[in-house]
N, C-alpha and C. Protein backbone atom coordinates (compact mmCIF):
# COMPACT_ATOMS: atom_id res chain seq x y z
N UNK A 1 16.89 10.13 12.04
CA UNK A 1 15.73 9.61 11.38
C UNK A 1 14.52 9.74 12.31
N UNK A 2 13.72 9.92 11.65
CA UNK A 2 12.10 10.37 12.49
C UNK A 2 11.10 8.85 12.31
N UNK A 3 10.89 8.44 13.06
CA UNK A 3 10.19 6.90 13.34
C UNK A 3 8.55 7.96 13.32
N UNK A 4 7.47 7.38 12.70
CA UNK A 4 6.24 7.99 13.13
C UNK A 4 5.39 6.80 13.27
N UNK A 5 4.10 6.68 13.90
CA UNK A 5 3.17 5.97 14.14
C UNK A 5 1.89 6.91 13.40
N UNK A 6 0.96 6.10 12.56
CA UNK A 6 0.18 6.67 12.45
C UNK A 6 -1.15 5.75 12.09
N UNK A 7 -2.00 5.79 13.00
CA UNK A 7 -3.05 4.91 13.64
C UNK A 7 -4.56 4.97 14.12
N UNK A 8 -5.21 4.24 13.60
CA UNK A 8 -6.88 4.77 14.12
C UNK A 8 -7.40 6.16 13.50
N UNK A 9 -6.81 6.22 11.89
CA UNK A 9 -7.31 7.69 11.38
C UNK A 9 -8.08 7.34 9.85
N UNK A 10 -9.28 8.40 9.88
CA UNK A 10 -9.74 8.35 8.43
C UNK A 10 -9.62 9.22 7.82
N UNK A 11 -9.23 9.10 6.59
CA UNK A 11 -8.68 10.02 5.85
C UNK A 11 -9.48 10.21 4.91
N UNK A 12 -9.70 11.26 4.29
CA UNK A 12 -11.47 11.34 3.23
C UNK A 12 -11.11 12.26 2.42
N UNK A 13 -11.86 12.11 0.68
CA UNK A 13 -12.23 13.46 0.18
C UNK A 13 -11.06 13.98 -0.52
N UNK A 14 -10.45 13.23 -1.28
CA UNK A 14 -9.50 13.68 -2.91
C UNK A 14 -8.33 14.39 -2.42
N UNK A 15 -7.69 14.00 -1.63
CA UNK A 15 -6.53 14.06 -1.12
C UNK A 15 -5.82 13.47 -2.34
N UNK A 16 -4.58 14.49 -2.37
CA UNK A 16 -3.40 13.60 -3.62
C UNK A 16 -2.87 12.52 -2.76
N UNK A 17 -2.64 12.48 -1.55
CA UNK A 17 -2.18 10.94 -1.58
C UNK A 17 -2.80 10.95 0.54
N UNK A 18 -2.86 9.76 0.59
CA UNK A 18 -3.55 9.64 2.18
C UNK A 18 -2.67 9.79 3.13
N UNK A 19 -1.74 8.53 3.59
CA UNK A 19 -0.29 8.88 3.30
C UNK A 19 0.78 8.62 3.25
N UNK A 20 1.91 9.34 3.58
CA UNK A 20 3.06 9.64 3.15
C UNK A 20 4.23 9.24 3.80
N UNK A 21 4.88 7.91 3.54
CA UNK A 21 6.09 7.70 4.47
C UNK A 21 7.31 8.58 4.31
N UNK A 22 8.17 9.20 4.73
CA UNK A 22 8.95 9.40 4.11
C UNK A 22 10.59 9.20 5.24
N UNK A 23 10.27 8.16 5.57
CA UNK A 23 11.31 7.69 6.10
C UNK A 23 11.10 5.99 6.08
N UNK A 24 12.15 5.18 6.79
CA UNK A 24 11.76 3.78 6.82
C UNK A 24 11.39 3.69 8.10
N UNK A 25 10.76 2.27 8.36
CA UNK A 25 10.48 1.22 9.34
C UNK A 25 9.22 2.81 10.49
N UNK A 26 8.37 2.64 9.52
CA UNK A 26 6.93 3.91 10.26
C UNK A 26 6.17 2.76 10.52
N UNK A 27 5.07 2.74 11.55
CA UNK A 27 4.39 1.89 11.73
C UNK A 27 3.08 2.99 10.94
N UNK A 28 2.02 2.02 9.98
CA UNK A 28 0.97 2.64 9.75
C UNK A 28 0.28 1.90 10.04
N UNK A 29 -1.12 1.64 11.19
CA UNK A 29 -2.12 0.29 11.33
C UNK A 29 -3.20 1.18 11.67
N UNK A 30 -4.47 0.16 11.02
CA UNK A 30 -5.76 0.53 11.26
C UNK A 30 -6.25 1.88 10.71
N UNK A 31 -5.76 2.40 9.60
CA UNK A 31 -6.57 3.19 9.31
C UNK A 31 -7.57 3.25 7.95
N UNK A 32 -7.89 4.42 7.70
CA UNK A 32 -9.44 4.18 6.27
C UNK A 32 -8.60 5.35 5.65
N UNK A 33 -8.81 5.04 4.44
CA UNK A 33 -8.42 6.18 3.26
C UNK A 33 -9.54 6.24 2.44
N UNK A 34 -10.25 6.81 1.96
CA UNK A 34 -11.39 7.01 0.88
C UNK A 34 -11.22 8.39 0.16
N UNK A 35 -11.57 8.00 -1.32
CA UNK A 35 -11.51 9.11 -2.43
C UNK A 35 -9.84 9.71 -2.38
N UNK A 36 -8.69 9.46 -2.21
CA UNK A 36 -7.47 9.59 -2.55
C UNK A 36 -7.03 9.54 -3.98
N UNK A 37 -6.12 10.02 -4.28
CA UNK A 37 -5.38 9.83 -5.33
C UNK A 37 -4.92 8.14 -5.11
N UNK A 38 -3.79 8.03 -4.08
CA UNK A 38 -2.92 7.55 -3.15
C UNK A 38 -3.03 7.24 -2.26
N UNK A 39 -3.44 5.79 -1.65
CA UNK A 39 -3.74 5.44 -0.39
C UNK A 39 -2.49 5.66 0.21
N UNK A 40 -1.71 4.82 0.50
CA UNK A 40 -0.33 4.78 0.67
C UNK A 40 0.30 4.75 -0.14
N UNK A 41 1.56 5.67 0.12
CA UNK A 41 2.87 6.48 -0.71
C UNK A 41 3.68 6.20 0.08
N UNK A 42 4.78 4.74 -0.61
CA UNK A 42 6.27 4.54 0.72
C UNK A 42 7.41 5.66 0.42
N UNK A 43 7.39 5.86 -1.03
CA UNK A 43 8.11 6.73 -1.43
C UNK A 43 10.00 6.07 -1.58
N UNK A 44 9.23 4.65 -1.65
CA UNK A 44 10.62 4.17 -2.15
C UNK A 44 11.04 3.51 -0.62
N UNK A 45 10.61 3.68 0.24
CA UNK A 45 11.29 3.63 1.68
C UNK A 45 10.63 2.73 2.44
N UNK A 46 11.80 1.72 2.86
CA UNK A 46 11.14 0.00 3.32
C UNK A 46 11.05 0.03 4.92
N UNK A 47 9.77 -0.50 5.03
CA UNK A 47 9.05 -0.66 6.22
C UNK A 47 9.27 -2.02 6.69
N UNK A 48 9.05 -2.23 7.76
CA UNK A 48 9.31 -3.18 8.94
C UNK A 48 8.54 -4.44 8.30
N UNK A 49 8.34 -5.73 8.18
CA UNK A 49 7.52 -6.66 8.37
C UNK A 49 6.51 -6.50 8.98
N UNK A 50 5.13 -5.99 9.23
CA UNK A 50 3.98 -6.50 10.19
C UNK A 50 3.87 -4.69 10.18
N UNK A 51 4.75 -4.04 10.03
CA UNK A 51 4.40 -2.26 10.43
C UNK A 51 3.54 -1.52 9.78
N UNK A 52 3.39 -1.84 8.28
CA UNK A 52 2.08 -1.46 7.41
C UNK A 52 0.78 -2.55 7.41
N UNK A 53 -0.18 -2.72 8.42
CA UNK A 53 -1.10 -3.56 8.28
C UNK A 53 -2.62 -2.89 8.83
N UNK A 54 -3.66 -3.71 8.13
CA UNK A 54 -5.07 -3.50 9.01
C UNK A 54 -5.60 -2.25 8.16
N UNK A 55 -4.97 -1.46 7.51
CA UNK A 55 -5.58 -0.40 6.33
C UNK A 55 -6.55 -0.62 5.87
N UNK A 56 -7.33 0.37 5.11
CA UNK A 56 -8.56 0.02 4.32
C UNK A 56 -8.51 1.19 3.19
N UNK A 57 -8.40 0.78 2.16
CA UNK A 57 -8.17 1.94 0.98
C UNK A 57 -9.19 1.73 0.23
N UNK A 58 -10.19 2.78 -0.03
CA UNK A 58 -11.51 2.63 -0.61
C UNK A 58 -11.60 3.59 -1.61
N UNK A 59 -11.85 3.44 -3.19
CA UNK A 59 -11.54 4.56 -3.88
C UNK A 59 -10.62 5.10 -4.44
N UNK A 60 -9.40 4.37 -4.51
CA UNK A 60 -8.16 5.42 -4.86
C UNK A 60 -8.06 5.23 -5.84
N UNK A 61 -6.79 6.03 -6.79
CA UNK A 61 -6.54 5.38 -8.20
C UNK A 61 -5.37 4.30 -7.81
N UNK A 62 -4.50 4.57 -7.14
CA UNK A 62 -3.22 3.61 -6.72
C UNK A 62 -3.87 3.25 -4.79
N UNK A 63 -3.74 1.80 -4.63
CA UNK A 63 -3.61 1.84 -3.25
C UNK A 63 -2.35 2.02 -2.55
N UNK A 64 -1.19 1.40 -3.25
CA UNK A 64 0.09 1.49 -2.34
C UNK A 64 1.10 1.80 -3.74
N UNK A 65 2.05 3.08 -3.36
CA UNK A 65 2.43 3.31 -4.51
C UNK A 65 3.87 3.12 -4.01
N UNK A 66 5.01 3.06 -5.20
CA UNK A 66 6.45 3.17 -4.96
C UNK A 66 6.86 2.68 -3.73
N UNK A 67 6.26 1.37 -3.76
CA UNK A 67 6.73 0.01 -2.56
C UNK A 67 7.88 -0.80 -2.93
N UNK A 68 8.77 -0.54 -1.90
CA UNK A 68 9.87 -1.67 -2.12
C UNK A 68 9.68 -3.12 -2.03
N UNK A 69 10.05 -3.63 -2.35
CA UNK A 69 10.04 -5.28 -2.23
C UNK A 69 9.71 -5.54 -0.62
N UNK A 70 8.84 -6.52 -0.21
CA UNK A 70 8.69 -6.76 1.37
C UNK A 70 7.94 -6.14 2.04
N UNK A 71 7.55 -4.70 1.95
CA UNK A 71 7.09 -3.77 2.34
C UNK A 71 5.28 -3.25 2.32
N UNK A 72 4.91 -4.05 1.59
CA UNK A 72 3.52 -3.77 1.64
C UNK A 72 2.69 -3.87 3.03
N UNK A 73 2.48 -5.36 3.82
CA UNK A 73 1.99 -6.07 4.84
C UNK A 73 0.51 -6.36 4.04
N UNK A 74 -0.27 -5.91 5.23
CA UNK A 74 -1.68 -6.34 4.71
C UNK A 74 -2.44 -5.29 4.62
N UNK A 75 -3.23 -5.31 3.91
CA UNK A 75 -4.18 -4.00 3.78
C UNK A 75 -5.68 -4.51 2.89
N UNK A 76 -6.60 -3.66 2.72
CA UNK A 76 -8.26 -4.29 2.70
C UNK A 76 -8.05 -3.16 1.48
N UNK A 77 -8.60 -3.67 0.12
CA UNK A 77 -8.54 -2.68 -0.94
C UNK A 77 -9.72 -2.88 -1.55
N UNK A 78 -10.68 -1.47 -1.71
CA UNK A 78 -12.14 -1.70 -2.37
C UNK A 78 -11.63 -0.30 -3.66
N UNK A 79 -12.62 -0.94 -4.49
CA UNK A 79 -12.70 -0.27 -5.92
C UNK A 79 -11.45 0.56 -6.05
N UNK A 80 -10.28 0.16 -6.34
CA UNK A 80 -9.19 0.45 -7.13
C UNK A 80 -9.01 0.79 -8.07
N UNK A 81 -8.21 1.14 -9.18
CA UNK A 81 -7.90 0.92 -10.34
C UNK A 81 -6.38 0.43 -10.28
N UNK A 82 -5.65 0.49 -9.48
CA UNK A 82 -4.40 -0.04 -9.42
C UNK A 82 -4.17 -0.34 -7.91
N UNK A 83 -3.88 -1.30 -7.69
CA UNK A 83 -3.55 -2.08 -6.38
C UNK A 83 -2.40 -1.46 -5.73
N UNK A 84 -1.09 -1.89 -6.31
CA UNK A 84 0.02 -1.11 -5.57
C UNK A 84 0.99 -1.14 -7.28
N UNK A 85 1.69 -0.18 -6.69
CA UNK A 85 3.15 -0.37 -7.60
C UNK A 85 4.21 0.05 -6.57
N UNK A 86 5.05 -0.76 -7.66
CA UNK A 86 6.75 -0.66 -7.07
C UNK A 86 7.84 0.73 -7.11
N UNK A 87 9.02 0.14 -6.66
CA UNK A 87 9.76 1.37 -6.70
C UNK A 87 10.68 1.07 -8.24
N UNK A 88 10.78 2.60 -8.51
CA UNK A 88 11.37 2.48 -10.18
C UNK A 88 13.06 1.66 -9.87
């Protein structure tokens, strides 16, 4: 399994999704997403307590998509149309 950190980045400009976990327990902190499809995409895959926090999703249509239960943390969400959704 591949652990990633991904931190102190802005992400801009109609990206299908900002991004992309695709493993568990990734740390994502402090970053900006604007004009996304997809702020964050867990992709079904559960993160640590405290490991997704400090985000800022500005613009998206989804801020946090296909989140498992527990897994969100904290994050700063401006003009949305959908906050987060779950995993099917």
């Amino acid at each position: 399994m591949h652990l990633a950190t991904v931190s102190s980045n802005r992400i801009l400009n109609n990206l299908p999704t900002g991004i992309s976990l695709l493993s568990s327990n990734n740390t994502v902190k402090n970053n900006t997403m604007m004009n996304a499809h997809v702020g964050i995409e867990f992709n079904c895959n559960a993160q640590a307590s405290g490991n997704v926090t400090g985000n800022i999703i500005n613009g998206a249509a989804t801020g946090l998509d296909m989140v498992p239960a527990g897994s969100a943390g904290v994050t700063k969400f401006i003009s949305l149309a959908n906050v987060s959704a779950g995993c099917p």
